[in-house]
Protein backbone atom coordinates (compact mmCIF):
# COMPACT_ATOMS: atom_id res chain seq x y z
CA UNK A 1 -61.46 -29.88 -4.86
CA UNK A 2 -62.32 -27.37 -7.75
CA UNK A 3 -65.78 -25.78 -7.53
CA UNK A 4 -67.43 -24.61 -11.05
CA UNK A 5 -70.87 -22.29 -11.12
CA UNK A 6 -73.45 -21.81 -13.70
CA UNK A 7 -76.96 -20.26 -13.48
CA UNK A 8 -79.56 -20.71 -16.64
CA UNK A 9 -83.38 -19.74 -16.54
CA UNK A 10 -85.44 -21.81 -18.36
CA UNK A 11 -89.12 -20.91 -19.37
CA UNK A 12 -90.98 -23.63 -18.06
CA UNK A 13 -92.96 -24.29 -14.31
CA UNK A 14 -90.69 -25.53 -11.81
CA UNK A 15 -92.57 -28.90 -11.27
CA UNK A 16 -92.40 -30.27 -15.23
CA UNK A 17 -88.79 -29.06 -15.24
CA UNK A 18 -87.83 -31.25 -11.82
CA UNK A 19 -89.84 -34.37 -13.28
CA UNK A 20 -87.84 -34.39 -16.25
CA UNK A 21 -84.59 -33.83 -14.44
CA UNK A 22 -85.22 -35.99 -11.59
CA UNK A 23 -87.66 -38.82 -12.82
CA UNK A 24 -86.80 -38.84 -16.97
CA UNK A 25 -83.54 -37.68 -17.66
CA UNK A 26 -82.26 -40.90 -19.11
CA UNK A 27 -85.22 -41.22 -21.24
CA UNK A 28 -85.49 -37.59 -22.28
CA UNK A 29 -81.54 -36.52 -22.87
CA UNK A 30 -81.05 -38.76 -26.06
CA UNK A 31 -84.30 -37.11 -27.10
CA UNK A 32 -83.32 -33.02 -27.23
CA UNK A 33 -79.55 -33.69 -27.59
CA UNK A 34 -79.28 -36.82 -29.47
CA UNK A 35 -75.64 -35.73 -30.65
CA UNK A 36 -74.52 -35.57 -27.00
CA UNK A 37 -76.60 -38.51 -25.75
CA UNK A 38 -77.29 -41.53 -27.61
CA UNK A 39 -79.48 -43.28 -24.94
CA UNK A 40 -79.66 -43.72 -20.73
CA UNK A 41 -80.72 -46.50 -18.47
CA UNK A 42 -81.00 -46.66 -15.35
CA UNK A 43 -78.99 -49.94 -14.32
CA UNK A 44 -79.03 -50.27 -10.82
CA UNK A 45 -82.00 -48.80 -8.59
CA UNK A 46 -85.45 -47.63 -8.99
CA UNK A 47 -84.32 -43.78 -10.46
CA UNK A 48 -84.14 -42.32 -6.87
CA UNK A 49 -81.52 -41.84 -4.73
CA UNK A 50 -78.79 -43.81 -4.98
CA UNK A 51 -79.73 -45.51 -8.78
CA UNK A 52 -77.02 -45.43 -11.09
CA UNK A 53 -78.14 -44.00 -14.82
CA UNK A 54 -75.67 -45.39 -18.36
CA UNK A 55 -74.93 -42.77 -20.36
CA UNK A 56 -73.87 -43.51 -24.29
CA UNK A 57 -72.02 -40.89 -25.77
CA UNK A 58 -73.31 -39.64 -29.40
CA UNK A 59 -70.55 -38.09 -32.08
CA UNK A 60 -70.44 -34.62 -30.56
CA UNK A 61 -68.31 -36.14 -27.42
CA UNK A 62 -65.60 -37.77 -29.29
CA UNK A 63 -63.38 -38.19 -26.16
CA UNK A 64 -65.97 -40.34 -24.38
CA UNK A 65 -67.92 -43.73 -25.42
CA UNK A 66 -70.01 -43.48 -21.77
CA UNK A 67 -70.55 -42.33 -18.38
CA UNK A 68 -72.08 -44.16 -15.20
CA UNK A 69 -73.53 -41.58 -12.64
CA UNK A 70 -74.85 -42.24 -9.52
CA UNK A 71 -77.81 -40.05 -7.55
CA UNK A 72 -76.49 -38.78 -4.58
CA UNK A 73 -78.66 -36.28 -3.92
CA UNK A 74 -82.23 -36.40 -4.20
CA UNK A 75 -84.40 -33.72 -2.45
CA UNK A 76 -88.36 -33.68 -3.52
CA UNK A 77 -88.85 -30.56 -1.62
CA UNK A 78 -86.24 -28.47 -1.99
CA UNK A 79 -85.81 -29.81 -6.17
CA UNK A 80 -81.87 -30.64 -5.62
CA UNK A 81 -80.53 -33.33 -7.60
CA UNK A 82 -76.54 -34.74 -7.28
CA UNK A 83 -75.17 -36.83 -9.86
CA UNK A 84 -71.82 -38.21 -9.55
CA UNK A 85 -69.36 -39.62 -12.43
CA UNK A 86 -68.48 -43.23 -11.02
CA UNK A 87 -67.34 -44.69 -14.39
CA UNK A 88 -65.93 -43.60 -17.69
CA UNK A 89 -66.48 -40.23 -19.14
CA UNK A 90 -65.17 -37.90 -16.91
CA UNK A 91 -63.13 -40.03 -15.08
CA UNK A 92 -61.11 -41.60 -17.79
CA UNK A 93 -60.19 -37.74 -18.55
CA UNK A 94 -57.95 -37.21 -15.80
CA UNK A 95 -60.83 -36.25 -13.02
CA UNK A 96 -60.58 -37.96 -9.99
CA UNK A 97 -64.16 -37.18 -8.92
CA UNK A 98 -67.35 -35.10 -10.53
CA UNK A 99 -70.18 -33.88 -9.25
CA UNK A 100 -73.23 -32.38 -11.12
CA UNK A 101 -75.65 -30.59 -8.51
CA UNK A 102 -79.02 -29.15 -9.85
CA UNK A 103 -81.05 -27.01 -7.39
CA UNK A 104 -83.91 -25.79 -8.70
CA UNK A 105 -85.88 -22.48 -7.71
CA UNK A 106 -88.91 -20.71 -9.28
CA UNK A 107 -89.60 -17.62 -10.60
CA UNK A 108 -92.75 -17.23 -11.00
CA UNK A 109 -95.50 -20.38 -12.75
CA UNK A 110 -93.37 -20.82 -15.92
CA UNK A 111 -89.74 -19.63 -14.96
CA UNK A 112 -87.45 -21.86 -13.16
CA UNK A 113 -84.13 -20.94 -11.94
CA UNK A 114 -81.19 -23.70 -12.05
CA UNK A 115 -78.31 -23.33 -10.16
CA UNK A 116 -75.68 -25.65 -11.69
CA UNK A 117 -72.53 -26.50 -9.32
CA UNK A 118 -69.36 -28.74 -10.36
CA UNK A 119 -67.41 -30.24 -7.74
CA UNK A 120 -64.51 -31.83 -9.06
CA UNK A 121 -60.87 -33.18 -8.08
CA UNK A 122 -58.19 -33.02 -11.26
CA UNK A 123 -55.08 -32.24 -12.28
CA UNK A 124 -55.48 -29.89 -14.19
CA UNK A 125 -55.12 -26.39 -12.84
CA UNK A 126 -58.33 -25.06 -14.47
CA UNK A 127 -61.60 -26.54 -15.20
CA UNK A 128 -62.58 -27.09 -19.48
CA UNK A 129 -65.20 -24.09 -20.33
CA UNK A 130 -67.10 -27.15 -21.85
CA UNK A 131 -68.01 -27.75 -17.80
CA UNK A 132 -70.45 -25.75 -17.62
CA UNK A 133 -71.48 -25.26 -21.23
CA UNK A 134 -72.87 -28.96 -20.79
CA UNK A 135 -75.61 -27.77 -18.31
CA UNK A 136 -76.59 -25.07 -19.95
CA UNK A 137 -76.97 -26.98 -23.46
CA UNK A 138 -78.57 -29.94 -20.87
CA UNK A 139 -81.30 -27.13 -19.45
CA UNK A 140 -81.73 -25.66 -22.79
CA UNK A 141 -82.50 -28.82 -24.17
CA UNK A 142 -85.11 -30.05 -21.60
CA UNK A 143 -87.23 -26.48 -21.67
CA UNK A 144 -87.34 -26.83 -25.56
CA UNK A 145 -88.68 -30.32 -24.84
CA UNK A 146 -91.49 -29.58 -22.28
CA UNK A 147 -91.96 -26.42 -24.94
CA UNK A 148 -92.99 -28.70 -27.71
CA UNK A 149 -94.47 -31.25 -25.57
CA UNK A 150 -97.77 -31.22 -23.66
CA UNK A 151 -95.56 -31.83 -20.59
CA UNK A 152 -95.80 -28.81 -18.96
C-alpha cells in the first residue's frame, strides 16, 4: 500500500467547505472545474455513507471517460470524508485500489485546513505528481465557488 500527503488552506469557514465536500460534491465539481468534471450523480444511496457518486471525465483527463467512488468514510463531527475508486478511472490505470481521505480542521471562522491522504495499491514504484495536484485543484476550486457564491 502506497500512502500520498497533501495539505491546502482554503479561505472559507469550515462548515460551507464540509457541505460542499460532503453533501454537493457531485453537483458542485462540474461547476468550478468543468474541464476535469463534466457532471456527478449519485447512483446508489442517499449521498452518505456508503452512496456511490458517477464521475464523467471532461477533456483535461484524456486517459479516463469516468470514475465510480464509493463513501467510506463519513464523519459529521470530526469533517472526514473517504472516497474510494470502485470503477474506472483510477482503476483501469493500473491501481489496484484508491483512496481519497479529506479531514477537515479550522483555522479560525473563514480558514479551513484540509488534510488530503492517498492510499493506494499499484505497480508502479512511485505515485503520478498529478495525485495530489487533483486535490489541491479540487479544494481550490470549491473555495473559489463558496467565494463567488452566497454559500458561505
Amino acid at each position: 500500500m502506497k500512502e500520498a500527503k497533501t495539505q491546502v488552506t482554503a479561505d472559507v469557514g469550515i462548515d460551507s467547505l464540509w457541505k460542499c465536500l460532503s453533501k454537493d460534491l457531485h453537483s458542485v465539481l462540474p461547476q468550478v472545474l468543468p474541464n476535469l468534471v463534466q457532471n456527478g450523480e449519485v447512483i446508489e444511496g442517499d449521498g452518505g455513507l456508503g452512496s456511490v457518486i458517477l464521475f464523467n471525465f471532461g477533456p483535461d483527463v484524456p486517459n479516463m471517460k469516468y470514475q465510480k467512488e464509493k463513501i467510506v468514510e463519513l464523519d459529521e463531527s470530526s469533517h472526514r470524508i473517504g472516497l474510494q475508486v470502485i470503477e474506472g478511472g483510477h482503476l483501469d490505470l493500473g491501481f489496484t485500489f484508491y483512496k481519497t481521505s479529506f479531514q477537515l480542521t479550522a483555522i479560525s471562522e473563514k480558514q479551513t485546513l484540509v488534510d488530503v491522504v492517498y492510499e493506494c495499491e499499484t505497480e508502479q514504484t512511485v505515485l503520478p505528481s498529478k495525485t495530489t495536484a487533483g486535490a489541491v485543484a479540487c479544494i481550490k476550486g470549491l473555495e473559489n465557488y463558496l467565494l463567488s457564491t452566497d454559500a458561505i
